[in-house]
PDB file of N, CA and C in Angstrom:
ATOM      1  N   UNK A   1       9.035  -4.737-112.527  1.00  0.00           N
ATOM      2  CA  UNK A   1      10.153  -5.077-111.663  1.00  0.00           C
ATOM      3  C   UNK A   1      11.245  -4.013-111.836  1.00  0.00           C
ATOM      4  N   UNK A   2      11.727  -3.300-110.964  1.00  0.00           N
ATOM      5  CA  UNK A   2      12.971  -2.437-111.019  1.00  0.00           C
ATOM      6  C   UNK A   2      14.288  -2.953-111.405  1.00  0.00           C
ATOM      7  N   UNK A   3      14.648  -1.919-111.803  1.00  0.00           N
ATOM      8  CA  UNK A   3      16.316  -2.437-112.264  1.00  0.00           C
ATOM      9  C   UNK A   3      16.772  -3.135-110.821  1.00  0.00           C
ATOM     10  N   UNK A   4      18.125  -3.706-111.568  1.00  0.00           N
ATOM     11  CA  UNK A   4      19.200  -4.269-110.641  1.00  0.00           C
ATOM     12  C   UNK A   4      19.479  -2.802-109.890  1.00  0.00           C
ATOM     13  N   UNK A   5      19.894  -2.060-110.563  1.00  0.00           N
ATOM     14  CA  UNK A   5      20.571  -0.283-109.939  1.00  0.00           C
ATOM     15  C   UNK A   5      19.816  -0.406-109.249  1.00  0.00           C
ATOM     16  N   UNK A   6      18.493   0.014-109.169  1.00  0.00           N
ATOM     17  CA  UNK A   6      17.212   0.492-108.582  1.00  0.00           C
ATOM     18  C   UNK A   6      16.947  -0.013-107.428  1.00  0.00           C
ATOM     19  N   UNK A   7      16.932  -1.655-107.778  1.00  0.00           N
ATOM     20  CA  UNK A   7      17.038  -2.275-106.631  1.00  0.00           C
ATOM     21  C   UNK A   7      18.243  -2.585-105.429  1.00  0.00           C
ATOM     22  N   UNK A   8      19.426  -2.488-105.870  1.00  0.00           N
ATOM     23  CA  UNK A   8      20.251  -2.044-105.319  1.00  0.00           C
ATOM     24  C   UNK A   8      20.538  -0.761-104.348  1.00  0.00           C
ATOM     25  N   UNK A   9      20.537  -0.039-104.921  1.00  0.00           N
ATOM     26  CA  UNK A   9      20.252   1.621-104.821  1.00  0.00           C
ATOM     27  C   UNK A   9      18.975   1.534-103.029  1.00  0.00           C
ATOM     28  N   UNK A  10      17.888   0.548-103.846  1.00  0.00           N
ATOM     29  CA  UNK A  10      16.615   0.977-102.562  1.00  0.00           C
ATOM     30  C   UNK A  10      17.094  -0.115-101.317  1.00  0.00           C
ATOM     31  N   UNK A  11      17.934  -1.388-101.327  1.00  0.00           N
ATOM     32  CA  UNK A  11      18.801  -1.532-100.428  1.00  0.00           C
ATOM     33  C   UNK A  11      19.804  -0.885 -99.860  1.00  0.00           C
ATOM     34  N   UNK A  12      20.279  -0.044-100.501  1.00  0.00           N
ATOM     35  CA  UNK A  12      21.564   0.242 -99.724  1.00  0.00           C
ATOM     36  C   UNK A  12      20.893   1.383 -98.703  1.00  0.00           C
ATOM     37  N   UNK A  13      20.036   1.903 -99.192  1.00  0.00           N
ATOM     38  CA  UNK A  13      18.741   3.550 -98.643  1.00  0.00           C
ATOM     39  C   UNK A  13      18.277   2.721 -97.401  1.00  0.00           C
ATOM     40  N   UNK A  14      18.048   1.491 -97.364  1.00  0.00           N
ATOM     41  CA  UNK A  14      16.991   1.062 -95.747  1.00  0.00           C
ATOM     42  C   UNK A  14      18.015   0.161 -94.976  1.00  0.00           C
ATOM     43  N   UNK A  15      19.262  -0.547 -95.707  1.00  0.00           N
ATOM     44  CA  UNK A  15      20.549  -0.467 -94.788  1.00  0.00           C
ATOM     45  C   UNK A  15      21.167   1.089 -94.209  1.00  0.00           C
ATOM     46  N   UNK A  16      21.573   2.424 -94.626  1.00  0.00           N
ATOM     47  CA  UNK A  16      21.506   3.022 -94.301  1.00  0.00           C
ATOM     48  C   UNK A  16      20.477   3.517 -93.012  1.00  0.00           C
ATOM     49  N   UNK A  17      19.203   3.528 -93.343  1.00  0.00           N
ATOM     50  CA  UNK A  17      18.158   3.842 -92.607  1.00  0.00           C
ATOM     51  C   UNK A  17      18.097   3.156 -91.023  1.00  0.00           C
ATOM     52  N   UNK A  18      18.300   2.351 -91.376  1.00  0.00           N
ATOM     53  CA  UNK A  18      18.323   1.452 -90.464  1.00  0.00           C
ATOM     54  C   UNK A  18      19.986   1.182 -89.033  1.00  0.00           C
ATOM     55  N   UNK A  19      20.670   1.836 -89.900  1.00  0.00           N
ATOM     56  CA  UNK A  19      22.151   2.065 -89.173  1.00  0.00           C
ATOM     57  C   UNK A  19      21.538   3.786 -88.492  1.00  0.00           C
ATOM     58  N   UNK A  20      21.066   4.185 -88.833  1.00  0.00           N
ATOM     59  CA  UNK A  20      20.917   5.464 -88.567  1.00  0.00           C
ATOM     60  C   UNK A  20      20.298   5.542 -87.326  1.00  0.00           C
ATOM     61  N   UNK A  21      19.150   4.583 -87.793  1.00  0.00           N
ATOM     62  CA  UNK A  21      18.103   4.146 -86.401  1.00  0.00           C
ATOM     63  C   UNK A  21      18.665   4.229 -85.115  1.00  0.00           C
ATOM     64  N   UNK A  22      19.870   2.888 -85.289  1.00  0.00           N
ATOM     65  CA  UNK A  22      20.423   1.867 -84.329  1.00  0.00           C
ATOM     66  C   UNK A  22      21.478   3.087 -83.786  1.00  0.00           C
ATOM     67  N   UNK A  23      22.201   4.117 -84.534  1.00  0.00           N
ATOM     68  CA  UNK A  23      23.061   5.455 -83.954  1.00  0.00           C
ATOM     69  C   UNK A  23      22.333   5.909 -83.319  1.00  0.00           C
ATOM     70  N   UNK A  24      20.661   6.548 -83.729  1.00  0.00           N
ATOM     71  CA  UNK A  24      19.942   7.706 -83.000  1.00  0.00           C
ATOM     72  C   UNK A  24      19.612   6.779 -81.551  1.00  0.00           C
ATOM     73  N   UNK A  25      19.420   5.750 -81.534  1.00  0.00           N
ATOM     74  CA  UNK A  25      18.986   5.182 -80.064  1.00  0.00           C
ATOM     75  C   UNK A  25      20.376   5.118 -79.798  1.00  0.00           C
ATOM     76  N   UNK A  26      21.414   4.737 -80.049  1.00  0.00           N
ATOM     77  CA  UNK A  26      22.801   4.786 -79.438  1.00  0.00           C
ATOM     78  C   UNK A  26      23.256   5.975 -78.275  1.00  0.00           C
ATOM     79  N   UNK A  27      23.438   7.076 -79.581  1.00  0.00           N
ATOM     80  CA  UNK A  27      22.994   8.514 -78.721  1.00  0.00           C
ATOM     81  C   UNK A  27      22.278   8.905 -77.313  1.00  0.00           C
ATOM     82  N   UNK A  28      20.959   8.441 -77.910  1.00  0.00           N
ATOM     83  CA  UNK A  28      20.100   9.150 -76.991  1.00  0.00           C
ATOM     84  C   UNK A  28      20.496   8.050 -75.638  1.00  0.00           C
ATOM     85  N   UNK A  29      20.923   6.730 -75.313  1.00  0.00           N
ATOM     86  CA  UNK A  29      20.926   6.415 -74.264  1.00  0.00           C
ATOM     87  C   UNK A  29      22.511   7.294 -73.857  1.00  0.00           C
ATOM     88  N   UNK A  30      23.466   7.489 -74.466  1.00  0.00           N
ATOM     89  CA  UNK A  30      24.431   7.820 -74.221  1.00  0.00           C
ATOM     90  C   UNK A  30      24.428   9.410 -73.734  1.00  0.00           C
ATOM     91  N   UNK A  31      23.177  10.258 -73.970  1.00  0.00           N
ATOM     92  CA  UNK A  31      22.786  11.119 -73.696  1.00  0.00           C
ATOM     93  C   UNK A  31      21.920  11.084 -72.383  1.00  0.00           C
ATOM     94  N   UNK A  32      21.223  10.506 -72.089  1.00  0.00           N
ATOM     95  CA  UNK A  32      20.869   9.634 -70.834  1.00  0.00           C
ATOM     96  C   UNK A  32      21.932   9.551 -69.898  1.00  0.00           C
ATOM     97  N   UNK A  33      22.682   8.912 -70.031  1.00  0.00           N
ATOM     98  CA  UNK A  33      23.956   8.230 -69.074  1.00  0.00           C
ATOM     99  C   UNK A  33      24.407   9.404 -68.921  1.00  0.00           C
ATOM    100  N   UNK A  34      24.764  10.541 -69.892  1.00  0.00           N
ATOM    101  CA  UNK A  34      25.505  11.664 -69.471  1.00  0.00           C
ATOM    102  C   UNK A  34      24.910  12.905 -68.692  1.00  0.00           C
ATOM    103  N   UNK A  35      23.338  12.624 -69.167  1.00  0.00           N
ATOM    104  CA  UNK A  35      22.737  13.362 -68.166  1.00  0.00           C
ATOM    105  C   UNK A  35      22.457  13.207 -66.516  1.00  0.00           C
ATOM    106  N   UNK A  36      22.411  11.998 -66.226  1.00  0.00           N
ATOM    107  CA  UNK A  36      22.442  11.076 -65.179  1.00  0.00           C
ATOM    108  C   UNK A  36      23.745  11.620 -64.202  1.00  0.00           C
ATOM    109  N   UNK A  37      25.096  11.708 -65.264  1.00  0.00           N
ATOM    110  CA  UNK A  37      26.107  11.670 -64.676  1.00  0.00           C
ATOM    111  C   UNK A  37      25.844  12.835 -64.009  1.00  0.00           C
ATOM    112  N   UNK A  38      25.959  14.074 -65.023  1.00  0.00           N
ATOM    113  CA  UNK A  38      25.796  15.222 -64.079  1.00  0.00           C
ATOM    114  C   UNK A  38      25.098  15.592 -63.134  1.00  0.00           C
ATOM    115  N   UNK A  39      23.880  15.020 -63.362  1.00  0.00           N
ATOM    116  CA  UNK A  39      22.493  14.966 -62.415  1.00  0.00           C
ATOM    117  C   UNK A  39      23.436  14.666 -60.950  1.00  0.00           C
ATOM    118  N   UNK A  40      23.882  13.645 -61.042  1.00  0.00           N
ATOM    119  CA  UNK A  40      24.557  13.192 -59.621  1.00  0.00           C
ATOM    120  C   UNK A  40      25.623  14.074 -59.071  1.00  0.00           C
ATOM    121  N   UNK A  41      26.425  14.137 -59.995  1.00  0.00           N
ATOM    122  CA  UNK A  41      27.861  15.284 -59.685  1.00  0.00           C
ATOM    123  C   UNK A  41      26.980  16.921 -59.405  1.00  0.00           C
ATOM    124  N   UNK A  42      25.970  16.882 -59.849  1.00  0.00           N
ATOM    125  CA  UNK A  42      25.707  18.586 -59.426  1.00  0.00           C
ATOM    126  C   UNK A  42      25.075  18.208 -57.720  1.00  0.00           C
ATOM    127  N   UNK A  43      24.146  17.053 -58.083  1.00  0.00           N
ATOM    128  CA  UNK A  43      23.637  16.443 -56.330  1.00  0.00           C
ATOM    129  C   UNK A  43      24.629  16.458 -55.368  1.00  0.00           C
ATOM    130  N   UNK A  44      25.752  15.472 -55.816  1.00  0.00           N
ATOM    131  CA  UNK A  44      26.812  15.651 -54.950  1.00  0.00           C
ATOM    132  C   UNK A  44      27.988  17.117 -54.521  1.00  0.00           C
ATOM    133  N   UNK A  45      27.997  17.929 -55.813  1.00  0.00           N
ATOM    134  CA  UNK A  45      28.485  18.949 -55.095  1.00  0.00           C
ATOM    135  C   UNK A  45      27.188  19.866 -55.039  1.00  0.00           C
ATOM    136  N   UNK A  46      26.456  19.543 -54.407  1.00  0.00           N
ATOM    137  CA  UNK A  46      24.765  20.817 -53.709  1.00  0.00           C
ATOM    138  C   UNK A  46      25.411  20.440 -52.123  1.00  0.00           C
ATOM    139  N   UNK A  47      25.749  19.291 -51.936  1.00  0.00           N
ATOM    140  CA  UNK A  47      25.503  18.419 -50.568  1.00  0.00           C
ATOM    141  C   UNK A  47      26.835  18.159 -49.961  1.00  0.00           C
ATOM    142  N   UNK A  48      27.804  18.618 -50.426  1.00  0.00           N
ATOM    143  CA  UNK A  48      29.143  18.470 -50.223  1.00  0.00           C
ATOM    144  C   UNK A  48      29.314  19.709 -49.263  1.00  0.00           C
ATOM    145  N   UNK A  49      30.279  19.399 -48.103  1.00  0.00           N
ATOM    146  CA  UNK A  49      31.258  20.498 -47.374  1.00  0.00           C
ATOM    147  C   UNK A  49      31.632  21.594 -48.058  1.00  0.00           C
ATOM    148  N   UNK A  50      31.779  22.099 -47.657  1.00  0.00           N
ATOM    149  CA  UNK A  50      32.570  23.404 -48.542  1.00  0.00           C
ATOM    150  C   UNK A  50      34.099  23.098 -48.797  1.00  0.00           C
ATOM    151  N   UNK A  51      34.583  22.610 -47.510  1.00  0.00           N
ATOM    152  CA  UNK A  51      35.828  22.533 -47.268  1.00  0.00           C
ATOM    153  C   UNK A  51      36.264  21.479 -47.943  1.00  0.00           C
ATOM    154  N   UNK A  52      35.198  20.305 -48.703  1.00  0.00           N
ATOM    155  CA  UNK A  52      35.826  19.238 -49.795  1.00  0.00           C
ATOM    156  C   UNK A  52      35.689  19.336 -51.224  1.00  0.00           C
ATOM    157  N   UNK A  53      35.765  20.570 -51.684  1.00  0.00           N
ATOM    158  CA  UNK A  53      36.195  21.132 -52.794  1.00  0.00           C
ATOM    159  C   UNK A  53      36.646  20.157 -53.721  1.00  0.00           C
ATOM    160  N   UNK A  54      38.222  20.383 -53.149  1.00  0.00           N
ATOM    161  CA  UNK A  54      39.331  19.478 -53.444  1.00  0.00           C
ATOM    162  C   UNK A  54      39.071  18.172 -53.821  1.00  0.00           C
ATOM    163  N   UNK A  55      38.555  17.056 -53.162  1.00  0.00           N
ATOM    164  CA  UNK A  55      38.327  15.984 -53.911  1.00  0.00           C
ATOM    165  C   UNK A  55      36.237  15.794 -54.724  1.00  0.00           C
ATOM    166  N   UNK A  56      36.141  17.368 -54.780  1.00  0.00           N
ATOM    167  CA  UNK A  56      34.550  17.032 -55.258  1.00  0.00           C
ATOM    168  C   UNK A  56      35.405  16.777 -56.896  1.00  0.00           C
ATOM    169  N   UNK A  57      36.545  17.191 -57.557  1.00  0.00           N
ATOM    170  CA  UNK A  57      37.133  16.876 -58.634  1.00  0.00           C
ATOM    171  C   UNK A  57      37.345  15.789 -58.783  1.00  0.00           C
ATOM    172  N   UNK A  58      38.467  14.962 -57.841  1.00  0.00           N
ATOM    173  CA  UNK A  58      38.541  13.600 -57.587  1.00  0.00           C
ATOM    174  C   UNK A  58      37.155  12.538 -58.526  1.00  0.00           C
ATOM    175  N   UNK A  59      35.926  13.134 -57.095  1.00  0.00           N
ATOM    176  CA  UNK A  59      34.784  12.365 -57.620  1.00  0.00           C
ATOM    177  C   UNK A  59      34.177  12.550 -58.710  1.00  0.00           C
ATOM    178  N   UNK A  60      34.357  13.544 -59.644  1.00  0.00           N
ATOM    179  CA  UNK A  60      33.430  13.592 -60.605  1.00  0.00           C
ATOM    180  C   UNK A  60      34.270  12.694 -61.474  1.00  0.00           C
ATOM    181  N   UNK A  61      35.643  13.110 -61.780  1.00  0.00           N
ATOM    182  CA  UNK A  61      36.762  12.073 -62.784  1.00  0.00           C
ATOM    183  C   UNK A  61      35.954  10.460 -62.326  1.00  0.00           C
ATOM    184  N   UNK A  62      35.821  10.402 -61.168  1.00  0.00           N
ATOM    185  CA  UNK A  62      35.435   8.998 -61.078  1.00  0.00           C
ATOM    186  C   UNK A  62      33.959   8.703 -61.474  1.00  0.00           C
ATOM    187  N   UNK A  63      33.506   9.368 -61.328  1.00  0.00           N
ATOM    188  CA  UNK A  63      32.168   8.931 -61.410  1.00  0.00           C
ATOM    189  C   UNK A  63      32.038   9.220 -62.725  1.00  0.00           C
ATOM    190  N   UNK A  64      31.936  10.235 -63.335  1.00  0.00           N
ATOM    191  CA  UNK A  64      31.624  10.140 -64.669  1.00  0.00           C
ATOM    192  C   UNK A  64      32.629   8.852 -65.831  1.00  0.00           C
ATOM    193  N   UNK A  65      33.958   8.537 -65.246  1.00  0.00           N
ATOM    194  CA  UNK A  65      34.456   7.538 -65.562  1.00  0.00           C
ATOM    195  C   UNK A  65      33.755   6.384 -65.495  1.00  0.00           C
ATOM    196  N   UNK A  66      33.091   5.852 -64.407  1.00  0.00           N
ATOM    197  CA  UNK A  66      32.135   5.061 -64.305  1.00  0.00           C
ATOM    198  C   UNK A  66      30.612   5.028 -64.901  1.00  0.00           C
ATOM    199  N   UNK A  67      29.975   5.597 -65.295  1.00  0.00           N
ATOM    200  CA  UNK A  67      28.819   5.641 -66.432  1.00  0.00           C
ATOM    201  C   UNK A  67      29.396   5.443 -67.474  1.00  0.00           C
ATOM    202  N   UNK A  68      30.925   5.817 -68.008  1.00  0.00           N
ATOM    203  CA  UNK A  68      31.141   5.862 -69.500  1.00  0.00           C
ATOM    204  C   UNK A  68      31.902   4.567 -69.756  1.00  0.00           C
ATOM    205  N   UNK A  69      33.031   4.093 -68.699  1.00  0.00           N
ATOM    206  CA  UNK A  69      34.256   3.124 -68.686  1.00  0.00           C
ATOM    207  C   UNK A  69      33.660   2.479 -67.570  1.00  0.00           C
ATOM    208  N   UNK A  70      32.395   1.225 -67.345  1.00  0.00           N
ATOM    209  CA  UNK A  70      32.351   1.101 -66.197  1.00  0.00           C
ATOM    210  C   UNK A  70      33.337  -0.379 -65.834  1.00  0.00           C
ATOM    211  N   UNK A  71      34.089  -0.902 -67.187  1.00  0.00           N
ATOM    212  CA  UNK A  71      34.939  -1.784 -66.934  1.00  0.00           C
ATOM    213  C   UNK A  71      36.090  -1.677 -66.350  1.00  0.00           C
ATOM    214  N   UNK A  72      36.924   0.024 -66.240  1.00  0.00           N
ATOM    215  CA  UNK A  72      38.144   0.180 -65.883  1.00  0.00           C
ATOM    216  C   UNK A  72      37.750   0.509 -64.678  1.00  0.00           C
ATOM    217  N   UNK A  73      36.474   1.349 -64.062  1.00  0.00           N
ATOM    218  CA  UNK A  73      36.460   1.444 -62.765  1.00  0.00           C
ATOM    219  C   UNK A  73      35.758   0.662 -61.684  1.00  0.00           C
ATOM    220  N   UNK A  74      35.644   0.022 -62.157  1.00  0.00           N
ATOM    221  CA  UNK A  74      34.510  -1.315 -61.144  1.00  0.00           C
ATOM    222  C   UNK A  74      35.679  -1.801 -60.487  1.00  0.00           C
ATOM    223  N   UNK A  75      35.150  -2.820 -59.303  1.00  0.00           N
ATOM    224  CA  UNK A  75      36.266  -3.413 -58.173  1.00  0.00           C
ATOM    225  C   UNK A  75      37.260  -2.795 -58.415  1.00  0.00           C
TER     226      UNK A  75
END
């Protein structure tokens, strides 16, 4: 049977492990969402007027606001 340390010690290693997990999938969807965002903002300015420049800024503040904050910009 391992020490108390030991055993302690090999809990705190697979709590760790395990927070690490739950960050790396955190990330990667958050890496997702941000890829998404741009995906759209580069779609939308491919397909945009020339002459709406000006608010293709507008839309990206919004839109990428919305994948990240979608509580402050909804309705």
């Amino acid at each position: 049977m391992p020490s108390k340390s030991t055993q302690a010690l090999e809990e705190t290693i697979a709590m760790l492990s395990d927070h690490l997990s739950e960050l790396h999938g955190s990330m990667e969807q958050w890496h997702d969402s941000l890829a998404a965002a741009v995906s759209d903002i580069q779609q939308h300015l491919a397909t945009a007027p020339a002459d709406a420049a000006p608010g293709a800024l507008a839309y990206k503040r919004f839109h990428i606001g919305h994948h990240f904050r979608p509580e402050k910009y909804s309705g």
